[in-house]
Every structure is written in structure tokens, then in C-alpha cells.
Protein backbone atom coordinates (compact mmCIF):
# COMPACT_ATOMS: atom_id res chain seq x y z
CA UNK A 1 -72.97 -9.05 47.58
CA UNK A 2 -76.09 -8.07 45.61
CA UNK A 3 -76.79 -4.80 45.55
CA UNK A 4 -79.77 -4.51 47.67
CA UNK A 5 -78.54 -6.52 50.29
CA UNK A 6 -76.49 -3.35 50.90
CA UNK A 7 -79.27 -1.72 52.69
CA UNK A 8 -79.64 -4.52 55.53
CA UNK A 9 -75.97 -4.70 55.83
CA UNK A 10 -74.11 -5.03 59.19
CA UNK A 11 -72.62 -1.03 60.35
CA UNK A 12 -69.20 -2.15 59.78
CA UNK A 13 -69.69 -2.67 55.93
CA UNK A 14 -71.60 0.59 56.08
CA UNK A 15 -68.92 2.49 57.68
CA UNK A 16 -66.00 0.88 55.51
CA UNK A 17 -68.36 1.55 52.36
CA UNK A 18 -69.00 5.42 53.60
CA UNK A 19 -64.91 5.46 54.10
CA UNK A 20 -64.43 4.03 50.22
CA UNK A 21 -67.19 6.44 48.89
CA UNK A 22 -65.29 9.49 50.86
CA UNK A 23 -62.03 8.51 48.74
CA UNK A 24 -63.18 6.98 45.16
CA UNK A 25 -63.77 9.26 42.51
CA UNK A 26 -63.79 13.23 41.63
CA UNK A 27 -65.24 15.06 44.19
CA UNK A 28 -68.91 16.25 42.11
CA UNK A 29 -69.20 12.29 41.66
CA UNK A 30 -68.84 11.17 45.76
CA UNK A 31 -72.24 13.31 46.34
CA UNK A 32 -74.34 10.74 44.85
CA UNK A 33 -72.23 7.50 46.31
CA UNK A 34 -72.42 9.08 49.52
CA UNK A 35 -75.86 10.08 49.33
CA UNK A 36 -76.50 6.15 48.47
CA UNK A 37 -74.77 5.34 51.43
CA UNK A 38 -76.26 7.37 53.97
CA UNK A 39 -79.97 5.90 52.40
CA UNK A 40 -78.44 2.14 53.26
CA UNK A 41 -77.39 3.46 56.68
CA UNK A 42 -81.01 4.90 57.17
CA UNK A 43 -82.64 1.83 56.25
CA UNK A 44 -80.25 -0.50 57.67
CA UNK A 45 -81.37 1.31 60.52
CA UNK A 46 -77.93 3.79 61.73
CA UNK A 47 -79.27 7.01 61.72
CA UNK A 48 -75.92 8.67 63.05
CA UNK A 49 -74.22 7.63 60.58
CA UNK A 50 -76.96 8.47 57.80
CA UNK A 51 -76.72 11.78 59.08
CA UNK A 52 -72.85 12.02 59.14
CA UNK A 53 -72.95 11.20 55.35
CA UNK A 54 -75.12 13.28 54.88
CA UNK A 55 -73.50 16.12 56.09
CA UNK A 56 -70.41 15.64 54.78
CA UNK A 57 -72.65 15.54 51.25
CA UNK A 58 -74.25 18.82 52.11
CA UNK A 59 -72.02 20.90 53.24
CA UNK A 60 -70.40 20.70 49.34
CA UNK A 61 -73.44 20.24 47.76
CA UNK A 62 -76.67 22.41 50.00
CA UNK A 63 -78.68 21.50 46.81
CA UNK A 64 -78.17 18.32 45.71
CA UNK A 65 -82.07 16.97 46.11
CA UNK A 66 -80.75 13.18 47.22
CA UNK A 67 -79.13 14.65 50.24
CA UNK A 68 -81.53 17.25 50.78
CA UNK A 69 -84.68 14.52 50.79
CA UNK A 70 -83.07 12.23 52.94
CA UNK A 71 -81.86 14.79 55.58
CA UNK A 72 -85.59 15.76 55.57
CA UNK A 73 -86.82 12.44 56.23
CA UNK A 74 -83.95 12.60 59.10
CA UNK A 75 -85.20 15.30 60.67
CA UNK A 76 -88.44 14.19 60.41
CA UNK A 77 -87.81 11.14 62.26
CA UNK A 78 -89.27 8.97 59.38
CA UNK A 79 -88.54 5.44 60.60
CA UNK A 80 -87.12 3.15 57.33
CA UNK A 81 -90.02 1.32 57.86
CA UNK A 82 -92.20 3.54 55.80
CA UNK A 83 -90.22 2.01 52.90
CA UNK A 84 -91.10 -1.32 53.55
CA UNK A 85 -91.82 -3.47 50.69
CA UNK A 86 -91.05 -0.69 48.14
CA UNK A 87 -90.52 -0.92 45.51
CA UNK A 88 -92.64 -3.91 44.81
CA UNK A 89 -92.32 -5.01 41.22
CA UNK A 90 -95.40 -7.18 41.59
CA UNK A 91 -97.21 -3.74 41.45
CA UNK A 92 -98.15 -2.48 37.82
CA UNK A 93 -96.69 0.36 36.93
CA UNK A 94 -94.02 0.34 39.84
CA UNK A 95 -91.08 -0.87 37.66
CA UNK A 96 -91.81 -0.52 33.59
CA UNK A 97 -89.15 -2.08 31.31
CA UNK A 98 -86.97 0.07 29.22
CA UNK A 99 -87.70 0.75 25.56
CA UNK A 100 -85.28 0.02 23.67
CA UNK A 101 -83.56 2.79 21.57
CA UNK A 102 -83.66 2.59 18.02
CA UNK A 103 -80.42 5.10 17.84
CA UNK A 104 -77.95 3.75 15.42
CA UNK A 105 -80.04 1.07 13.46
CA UNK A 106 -80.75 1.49 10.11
């Protein structure tokens, strides 16, 4: 599944996914995959468990900013439509490419 067809997944693939990200990794790494999957539960439109997720994220991390911004946006009742069409790579300056490094070239 490409990866941003993640956020407009079905709430059974979310929940399974939110499971997996509960279980894979050391614990200081499953703030950011859960924080990842409570912003595909938000846009996909499953606000309960968005805010599950990101409980579960805050109450080990209080200041991880991920968590913290989307829990705002929760609590502000910010529908995921505000994010519609973003991030548009059609827009200048929206997605740059990388420069490449010249580390280790002589």
C-alpha cells in the first residue's frame, strides 16, 4: 500500500496499524509511529481513535510537539478537511529537492 494511501484507509487497518505501532520498536521510538497513526486516523476521519493514540503518546511523552499539535487540532475540532490538497507539490516552494551532500567525495 503506498504510503499516503494510509491516511484514507478503512478503521480496521488503522486500528491493526495503531496495535503494530503499540508493540514494534523501543519505547522513545513508538511516540513518533503512533503519533503518525493517530494523524491517519484524524484525516481518515476517526477522531476517537486519533485521540486514543494520542493519549497513549502523551501520557509518556507530555512534550513531544507531534502529539501535542495534533491533540490541539483535536480539541479544537479542526475538521481534516483543512488539510485538503496539502501538500501540493505543484506549488513552488511547497516541496524543494534535496541537495545533495558532498560528504565523503574527494
Amino acid at each position: 500500500m503506498p504510503s499516503r494511501d494510509i491516511l484514507v484507509a478503512p478503521a480496521a487497518l488503522l486500528s491493526r496499524t495503531f496495535r503494530d505501532a503499540l508493540n514494534i520498536g523501543a519505547p522513545r521510538s513508538r511516540r513518533g509511529s503512533v503519533s503518525l497513526v493517530a494523524f491517519a486516523a484524524w484525516r481518515a476521519g476517526q477522531g476517537a481513535l486519533a485521540a486514543v493514540a494520542l493519549e497513549r503518546t502523551l501520557s509518556l511523552h507530555p512534550d513531544y510537539s507531534l502529539a501535542v499539535l495534533l491533540d490541539d487540532l483535536l480539541r479544537r475540532g479542526v475538521p481534516p478537511s483543512e488539510l485538503d490538497g496539502w501538500p501540493s507539490v505543484g506549488m513552488p516552494g511547497v516541496v524543494r529537492p534535496r541537495r545533495r551532500s558532498r560528504r565523503g567525495r574527494r
